[in-house]
Protein backbone atom coordinates (compact mmCIF):
# COMPACT_ATOMS: atom_id res chain seq x y z
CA UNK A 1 72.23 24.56 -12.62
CA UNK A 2 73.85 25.05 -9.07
CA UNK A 3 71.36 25.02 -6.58
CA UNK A 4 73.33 28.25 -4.42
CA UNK A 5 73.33 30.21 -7.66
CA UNK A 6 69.25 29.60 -8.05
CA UNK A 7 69.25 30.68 -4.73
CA UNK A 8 70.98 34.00 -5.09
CA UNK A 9 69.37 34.75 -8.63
CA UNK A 10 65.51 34.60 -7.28
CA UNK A 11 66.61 36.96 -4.26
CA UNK A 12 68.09 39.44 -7.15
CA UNK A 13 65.12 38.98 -8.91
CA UNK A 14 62.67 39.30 -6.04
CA UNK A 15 64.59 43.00 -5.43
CA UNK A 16 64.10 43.92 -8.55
CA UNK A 17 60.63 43.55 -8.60
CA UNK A 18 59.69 45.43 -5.79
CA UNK A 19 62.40 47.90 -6.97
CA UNK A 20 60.41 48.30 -9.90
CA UNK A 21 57.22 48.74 -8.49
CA UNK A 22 58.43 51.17 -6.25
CA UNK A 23 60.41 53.32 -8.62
CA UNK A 24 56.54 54.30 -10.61
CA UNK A 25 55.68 54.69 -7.01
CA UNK A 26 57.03 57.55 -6.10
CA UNK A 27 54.29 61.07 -6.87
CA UNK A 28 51.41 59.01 -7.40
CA UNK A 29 48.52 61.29 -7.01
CA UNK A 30 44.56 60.20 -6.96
CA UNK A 31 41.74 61.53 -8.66
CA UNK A 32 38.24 61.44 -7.14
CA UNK A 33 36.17 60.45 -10.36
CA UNK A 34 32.95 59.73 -8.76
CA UNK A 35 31.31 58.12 -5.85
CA UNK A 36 28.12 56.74 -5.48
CA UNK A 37 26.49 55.44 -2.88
CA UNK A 38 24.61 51.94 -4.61
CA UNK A 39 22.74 50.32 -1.36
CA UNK A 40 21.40 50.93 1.69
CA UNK A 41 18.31 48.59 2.26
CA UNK A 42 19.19 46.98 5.47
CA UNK A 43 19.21 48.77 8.99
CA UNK A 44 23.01 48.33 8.90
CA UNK A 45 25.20 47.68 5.52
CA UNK A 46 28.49 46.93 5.85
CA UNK A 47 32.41 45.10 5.33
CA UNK A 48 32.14 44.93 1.18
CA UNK A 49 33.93 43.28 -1.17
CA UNK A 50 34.10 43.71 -4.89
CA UNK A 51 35.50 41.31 -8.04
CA UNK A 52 34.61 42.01 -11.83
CA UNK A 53 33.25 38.97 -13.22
CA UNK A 54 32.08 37.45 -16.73
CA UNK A 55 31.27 41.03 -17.51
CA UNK A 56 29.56 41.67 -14.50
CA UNK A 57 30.22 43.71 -11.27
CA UNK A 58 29.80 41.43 -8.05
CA UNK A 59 30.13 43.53 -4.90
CA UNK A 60 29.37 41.76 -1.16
CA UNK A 61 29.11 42.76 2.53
CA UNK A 62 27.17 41.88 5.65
CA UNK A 63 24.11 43.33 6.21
CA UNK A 64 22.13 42.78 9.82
CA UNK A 65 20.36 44.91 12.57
CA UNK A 66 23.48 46.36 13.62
CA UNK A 67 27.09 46.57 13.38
CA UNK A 68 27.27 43.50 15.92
CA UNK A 69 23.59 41.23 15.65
CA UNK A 70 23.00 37.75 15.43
CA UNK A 71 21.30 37.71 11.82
CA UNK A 72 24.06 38.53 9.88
CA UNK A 73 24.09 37.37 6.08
CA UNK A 74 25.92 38.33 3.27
CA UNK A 75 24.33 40.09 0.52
CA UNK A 76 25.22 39.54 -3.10
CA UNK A 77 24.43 42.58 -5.53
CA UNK A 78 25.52 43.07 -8.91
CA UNK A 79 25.34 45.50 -11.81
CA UNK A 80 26.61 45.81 -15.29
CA UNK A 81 27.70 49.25 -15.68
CA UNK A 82 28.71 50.13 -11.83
CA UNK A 83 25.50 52.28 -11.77
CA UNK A 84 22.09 49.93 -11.35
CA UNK A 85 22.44 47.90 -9.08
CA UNK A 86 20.12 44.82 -8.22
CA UNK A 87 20.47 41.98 -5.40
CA UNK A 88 21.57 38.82 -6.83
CA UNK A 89 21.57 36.18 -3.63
CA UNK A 90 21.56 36.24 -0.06
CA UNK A 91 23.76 34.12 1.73
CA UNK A 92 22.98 32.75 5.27
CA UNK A 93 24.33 30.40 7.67
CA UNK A 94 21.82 29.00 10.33
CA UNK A 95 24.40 28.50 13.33
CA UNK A 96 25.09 32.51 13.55
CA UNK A 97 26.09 36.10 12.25
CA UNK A 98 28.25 35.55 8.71
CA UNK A 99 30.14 38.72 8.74
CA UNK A 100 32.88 40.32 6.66
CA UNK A 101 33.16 38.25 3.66
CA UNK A 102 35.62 38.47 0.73
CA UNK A 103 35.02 37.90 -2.60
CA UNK A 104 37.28 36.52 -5.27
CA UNK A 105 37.44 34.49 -8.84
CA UNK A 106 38.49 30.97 -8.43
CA UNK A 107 40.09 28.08 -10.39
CA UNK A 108 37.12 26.68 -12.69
CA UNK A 109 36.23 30.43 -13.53
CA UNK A 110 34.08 30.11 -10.37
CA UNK A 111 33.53 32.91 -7.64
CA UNK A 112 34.05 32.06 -4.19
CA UNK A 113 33.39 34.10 -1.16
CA UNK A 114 34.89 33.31 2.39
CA UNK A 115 33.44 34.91 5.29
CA UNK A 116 33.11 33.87 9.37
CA UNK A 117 30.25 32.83 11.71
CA UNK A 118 30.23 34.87 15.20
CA UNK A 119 28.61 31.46 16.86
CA UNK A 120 26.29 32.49 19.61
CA UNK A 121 27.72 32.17 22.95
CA UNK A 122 27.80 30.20 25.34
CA UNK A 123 29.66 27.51 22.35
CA UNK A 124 32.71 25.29 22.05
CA UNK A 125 33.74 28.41 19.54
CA UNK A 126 33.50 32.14 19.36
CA UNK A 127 34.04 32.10 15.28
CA UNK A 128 34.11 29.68 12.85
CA UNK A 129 35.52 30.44 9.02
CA UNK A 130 33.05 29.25 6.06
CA UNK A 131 33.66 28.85 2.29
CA UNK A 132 30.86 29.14 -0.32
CA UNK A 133 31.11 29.29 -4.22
CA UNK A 134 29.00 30.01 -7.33
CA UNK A 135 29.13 29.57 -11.09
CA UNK A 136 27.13 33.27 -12.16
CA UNK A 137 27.07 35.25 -8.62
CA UNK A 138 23.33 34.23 -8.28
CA UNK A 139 23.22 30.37 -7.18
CA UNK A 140 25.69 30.04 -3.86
CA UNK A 141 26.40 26.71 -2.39
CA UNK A 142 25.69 26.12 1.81
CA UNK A 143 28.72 28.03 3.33
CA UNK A 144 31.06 25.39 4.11
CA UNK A 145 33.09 25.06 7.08
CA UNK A 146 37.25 26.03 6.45
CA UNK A 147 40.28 26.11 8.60
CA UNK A 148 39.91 25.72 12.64
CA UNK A 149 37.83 26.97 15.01
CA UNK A 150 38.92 30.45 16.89
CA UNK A 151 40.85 31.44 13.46
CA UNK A 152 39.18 33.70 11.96
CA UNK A 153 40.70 33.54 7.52
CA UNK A 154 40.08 36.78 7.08
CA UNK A 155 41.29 37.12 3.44
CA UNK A 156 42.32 34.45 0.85
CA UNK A 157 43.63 35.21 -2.47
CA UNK A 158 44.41 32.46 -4.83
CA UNK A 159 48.22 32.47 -6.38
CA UNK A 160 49.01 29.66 -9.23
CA UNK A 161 46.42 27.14 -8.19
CA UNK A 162 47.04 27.50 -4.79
CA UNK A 163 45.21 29.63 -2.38
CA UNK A 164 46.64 31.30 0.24
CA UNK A 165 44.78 32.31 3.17
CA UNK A 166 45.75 34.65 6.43
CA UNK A 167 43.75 34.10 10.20
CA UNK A 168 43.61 35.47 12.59
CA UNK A 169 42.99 33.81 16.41
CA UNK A 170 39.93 35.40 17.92
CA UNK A 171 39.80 33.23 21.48
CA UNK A 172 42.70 35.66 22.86
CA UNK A 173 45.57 34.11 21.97
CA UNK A 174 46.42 36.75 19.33
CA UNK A 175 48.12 35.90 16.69
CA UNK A 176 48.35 35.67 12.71
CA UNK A 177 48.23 32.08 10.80
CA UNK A 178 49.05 31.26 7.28
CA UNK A 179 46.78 29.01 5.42
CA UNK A 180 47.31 27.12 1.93
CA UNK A 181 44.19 25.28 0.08
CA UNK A 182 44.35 23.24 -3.22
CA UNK A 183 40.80 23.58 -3.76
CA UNK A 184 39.93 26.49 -1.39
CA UNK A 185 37.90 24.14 1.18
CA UNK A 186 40.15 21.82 3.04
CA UNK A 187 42.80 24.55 4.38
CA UNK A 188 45.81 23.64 6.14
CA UNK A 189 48.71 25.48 8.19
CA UNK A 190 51.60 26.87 6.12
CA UNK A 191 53.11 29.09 8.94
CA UNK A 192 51.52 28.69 12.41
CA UNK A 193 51.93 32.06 13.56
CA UNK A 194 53.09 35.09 11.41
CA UNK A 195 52.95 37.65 14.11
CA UNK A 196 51.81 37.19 17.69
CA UNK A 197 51.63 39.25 21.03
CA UNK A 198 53.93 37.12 22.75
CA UNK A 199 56.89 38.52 20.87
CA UNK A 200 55.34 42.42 21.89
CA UNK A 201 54.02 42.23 18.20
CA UNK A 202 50.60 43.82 19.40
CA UNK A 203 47.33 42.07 18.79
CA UNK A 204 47.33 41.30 14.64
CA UNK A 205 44.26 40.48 12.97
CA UNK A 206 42.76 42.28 10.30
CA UNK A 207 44.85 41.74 6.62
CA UNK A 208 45.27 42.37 2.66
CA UNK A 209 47.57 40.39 0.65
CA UNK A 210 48.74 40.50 -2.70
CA UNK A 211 51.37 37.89 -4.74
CA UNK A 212 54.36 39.53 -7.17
CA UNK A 213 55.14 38.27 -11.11
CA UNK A 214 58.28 36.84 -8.98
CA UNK A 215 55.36 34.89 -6.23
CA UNK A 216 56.62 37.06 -3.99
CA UNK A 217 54.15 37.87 -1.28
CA UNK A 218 53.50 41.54 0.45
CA UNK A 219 50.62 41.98 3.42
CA UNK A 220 49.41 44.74 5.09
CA UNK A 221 48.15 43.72 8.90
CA UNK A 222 46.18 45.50 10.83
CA UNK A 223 47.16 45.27 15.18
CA UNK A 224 45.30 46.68 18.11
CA UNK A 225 46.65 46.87 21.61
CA UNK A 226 49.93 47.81 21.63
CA UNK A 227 51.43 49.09 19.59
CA UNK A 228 47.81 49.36 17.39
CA UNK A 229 50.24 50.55 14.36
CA UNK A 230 50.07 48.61 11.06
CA UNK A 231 52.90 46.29 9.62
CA UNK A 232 53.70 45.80 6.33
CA UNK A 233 55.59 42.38 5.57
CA UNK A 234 56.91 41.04 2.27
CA UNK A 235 58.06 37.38 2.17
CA UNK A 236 59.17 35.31 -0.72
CA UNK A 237 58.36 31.18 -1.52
CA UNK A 238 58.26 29.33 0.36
CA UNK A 239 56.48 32.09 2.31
CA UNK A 240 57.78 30.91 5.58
CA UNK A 241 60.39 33.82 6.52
CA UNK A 242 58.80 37.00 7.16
CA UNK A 243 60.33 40.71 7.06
CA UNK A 244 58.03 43.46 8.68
CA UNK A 245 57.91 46.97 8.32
CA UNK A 246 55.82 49.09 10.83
CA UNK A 247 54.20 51.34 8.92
CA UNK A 248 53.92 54.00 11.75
CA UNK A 249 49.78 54.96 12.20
CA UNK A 250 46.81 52.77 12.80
CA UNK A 251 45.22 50.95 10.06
CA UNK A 252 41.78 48.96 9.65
CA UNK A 253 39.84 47.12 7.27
CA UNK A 254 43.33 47.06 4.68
CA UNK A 255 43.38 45.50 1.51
CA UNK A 256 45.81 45.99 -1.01
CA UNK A 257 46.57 45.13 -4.99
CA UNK A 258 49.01 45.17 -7.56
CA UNK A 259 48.34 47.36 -10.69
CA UNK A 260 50.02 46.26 -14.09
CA UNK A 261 52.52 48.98 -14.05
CA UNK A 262 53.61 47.36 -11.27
CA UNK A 263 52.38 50.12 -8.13
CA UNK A 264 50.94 48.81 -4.80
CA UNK A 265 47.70 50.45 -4.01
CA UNK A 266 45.79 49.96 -0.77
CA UNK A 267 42.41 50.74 1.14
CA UNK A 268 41.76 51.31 4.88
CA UNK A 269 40.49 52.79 7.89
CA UNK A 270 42.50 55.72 8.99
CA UNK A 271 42.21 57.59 12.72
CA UNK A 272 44.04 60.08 12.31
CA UNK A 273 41.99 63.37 12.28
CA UNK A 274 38.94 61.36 12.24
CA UNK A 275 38.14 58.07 10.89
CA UNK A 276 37.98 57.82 7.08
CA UNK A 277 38.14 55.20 4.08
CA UNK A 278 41.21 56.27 1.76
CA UNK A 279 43.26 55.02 -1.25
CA UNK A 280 47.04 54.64 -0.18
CA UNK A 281 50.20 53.81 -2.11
CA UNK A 282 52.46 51.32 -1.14
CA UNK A 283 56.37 51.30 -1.15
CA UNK A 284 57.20 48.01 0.04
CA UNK A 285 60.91 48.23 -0.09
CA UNK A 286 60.98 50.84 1.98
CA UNK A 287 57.80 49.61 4.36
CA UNK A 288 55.85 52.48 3.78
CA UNK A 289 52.31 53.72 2.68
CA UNK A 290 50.94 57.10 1.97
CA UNK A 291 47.20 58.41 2.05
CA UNK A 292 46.82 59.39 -1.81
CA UNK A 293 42.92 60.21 -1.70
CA UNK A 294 40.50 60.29 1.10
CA UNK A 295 36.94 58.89 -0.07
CA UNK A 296 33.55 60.76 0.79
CA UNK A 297 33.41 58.84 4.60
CA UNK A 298 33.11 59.31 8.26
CA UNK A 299 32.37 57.38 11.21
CA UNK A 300 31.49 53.70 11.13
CA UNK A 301 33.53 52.87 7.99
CA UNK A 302 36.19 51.13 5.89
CA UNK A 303 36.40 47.71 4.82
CA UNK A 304 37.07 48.24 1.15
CA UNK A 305 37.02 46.37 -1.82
CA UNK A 306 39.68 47.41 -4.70
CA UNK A 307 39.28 46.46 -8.07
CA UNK A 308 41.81 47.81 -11.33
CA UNK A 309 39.46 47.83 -14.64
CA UNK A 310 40.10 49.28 -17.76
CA UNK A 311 41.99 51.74 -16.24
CA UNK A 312 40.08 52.66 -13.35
CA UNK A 313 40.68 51.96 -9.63
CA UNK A 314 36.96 50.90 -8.19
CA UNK A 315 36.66 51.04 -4.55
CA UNK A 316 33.66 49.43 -2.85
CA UNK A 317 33.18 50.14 1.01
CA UNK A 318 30.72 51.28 3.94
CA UNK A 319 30.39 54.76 5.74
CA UNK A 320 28.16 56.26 7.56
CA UNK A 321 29.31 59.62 6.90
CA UNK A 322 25.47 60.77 5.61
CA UNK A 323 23.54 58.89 8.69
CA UNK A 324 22.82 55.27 7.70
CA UNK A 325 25.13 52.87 7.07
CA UNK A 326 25.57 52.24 3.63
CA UNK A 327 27.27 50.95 0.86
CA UNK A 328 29.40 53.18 -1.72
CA UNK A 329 31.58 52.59 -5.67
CA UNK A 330 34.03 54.77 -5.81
CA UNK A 331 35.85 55.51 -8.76
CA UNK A 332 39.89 56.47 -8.46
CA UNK A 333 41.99 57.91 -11.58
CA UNK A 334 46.02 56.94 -10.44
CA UNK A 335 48.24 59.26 -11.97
C-alpha cells in the first residue's frame, strides 16, 4: 500500500476520533452521587491517586508533617467496596520526601506507582524520579531510581507495551520532557522538550495524559509564571509533533481519561472564585475544557485521581475544605 496514502488515511482517522469523542461531548452534565471523606490519619494527607485492581480499590498519596516536610512517604490504602478502607503498605525512600505519586496497572497484571524524592539540600539534585511495583497492592519493591535527575516524571501511563512518561525540569530550566520505557524502569527521552519558557511558553510542569483507540495522544499541562494558563495538546505517533491549545484559566493537579463512549473527562485545581477540585469535560478538537461539577473542596486541594467503573466516575483527591487535610472518593454520574 502507498506509503503517502497511509499517511493521509491515519490523519483522517485520527480526526475522526477526536471528532467522535467530541460530538457526545457537547451537554455533558455531572451528578454529585456521593463523597466521602476515607482518611485522614497523618498531620497532612495529600496528592492521591486511584486504580481499580483484581477487584480491589487501590488509592495513594503522600502523607508527612506538612504540605512541604522531609518525611514524606506514600501511603497505600485499599478497600473493596469504596467504603472501608484499611492501609495496605507504606512506601518510603531513605534519601528524602517521596511526594505525589501516581498509580497505575502494568504489563504482568502488576501495579506500579511512580512518585519523586525532594533530596535534602544542599545535593547534586533538587528531585529525583523513583519507580516501585507490586503484585497485590500490599508487598512494594525499594522505589527505584527512573529518568534523570532535575526531571521530575510526573505522570506515566502505559500505551501498547510501552509506557509513556511526561517531566518536568525542576532546577529552573523549565521545561516539559517526554519519556518512553519498555519495562517502566530504564526511561529514555522521546521528545526533549515539549514546551519550555524560552519560547514565552510559561513555566510547564504539572500534567495528565491519556492515549486514543487511534494511539493518538491528548495532555493537559499545567504552567505557572506567565502566562500560568493551562494548555491542552494532542499529538499523534510518533508523538514527536505537538499542537497546543491554551485553554484560557489556570489549572493544577490535572489528570484526564477517556470514557468508552469516547468523552474526555478531567480533574483539577481551579482559582477562579476560590480554589476547588472539579470534574471537567474535554473537547480536544476545539482545545477546550469546561467545569462540569465542583467537588465538596476548598483551600489546600486537588491532585485527583479518576477512575471509570461500572458506570461510575470515582474521583480520589485532598482538600482541606473541613480543617485537616484529608483524603476524599467521590462518586460522579456523567450524563
Amino acid at each position: 500500500m502507498d506509503a503517502k496514502f497511509i499517511r493521509v488515511a491515519a490523519a483522517v482517522w485520527s480526526m475522526i476520533a477526536l471528532t467522535c469523542a467530541n460530538c457526545v461531548q457537547a451537554g455533558t452534565k455531572a451528578e454529585l452521587l456521593e463523597c466521602r471523606k476515607i482518611w485522614d490519619k497523618a498531620p497532612h494527607n495529600a496528592f492521591t491517586d486511584l486504580a481499580y485492581f483484581k477487584r480491589k480499590w487501590i488509592c495513594v498519596f503522600r502523607e508527612g508533617n506538612g504540605h512541604v516536610s522531609p518525611d514524606g512517604a506514600v501511603r497505600v490504602i485499599e478497600s473493596r467496596d469504596g467504603k472501608e478502607w484499611v492501609s495496605a503498605a507504606l512506601i518510603k525512600d531513605e534519601l528524602g520526601d517521596l511526594r505525589d505519586p501516581k498509580v497505575m496497572i502494568a504489563p504482568g497484571n502488576k501495579l506500579m506507582v511512580v512518585a519523586a524524592i525532594a533530596l535534602p539540600q544542599p545535593n547534586s539534585a533538587k528531585h529525583w524520579s523513583v519507580v516501585s511495583f507490586s503484585d497485590d497492592g500490599d508487598d512494594w519493591s525499594k522505589p527505584l531510581p527512573a529518568g534523570e535527575p532535575n526531571i521530575w516524571i510526573w505522570r506515566a501511563v502505559w500505551e501498547k507495551g510501552n509506557c509513556y512518561g511526561l517531566g518536568y525540569a525542576t532546577d529552573g530550566k523549565e521545561f516539559v520532557r517526554l519519556y518512553e520505557s519498555k519495562d517502566g524502569k530504564q526511561f529514555v527521552t522521546l521528545v526533549p522538550e515539549l514546551l519550555n519558557n524560552r519560547n514565552k511558553e510559561g513555566e510547564p510542569n504539572e500534567s495528565g495524559l491519556v492515549f486514543l483507540p487511534d494511539r493518538s495522544a491528548v495532555c493537559l499541562v499545567r504552567r505557572d509564571g506567565q502566562p500560568g494558563t493551562g494548555l491542552l495538546g494532542t499529538v499523534r505517533p510518533p508523538y514527536r509533533d505537538w499542537e497546543w491549545k491554551d485553554l484560557g484559566f489556570k489549572i493544577g493537579g490535572p489528570q484526564i481519561i477517556r470514557l468508552p463512549d469516547g468523552r474526555l473527562i478531567a480533574g483539577a485545581r481551579l482559582y477562579d472564585g476560590g480554589a476547588r477540585t472539579s470534574v471537567l469535560s474535554v473537547n480536544a478538537t476545539d482545545g477546550k475544557a469546561e467545569e462540569i461539577l465542583k467537588l465538596p473542596s476548598g483551600g489546600d486541594t486537588s491532585y485527583p485521581g479518576l477512575v471509570w467503573q461500572d458506570g461510575v466516575l470515582w474521583v480520589s483527591y485532598y482538600s482541606s475544605h473541613e480543617g485537616k487535610t484529608a483524603i476524599y472518593l467521590a462518586k460522579v454520574r456523567l450524563r
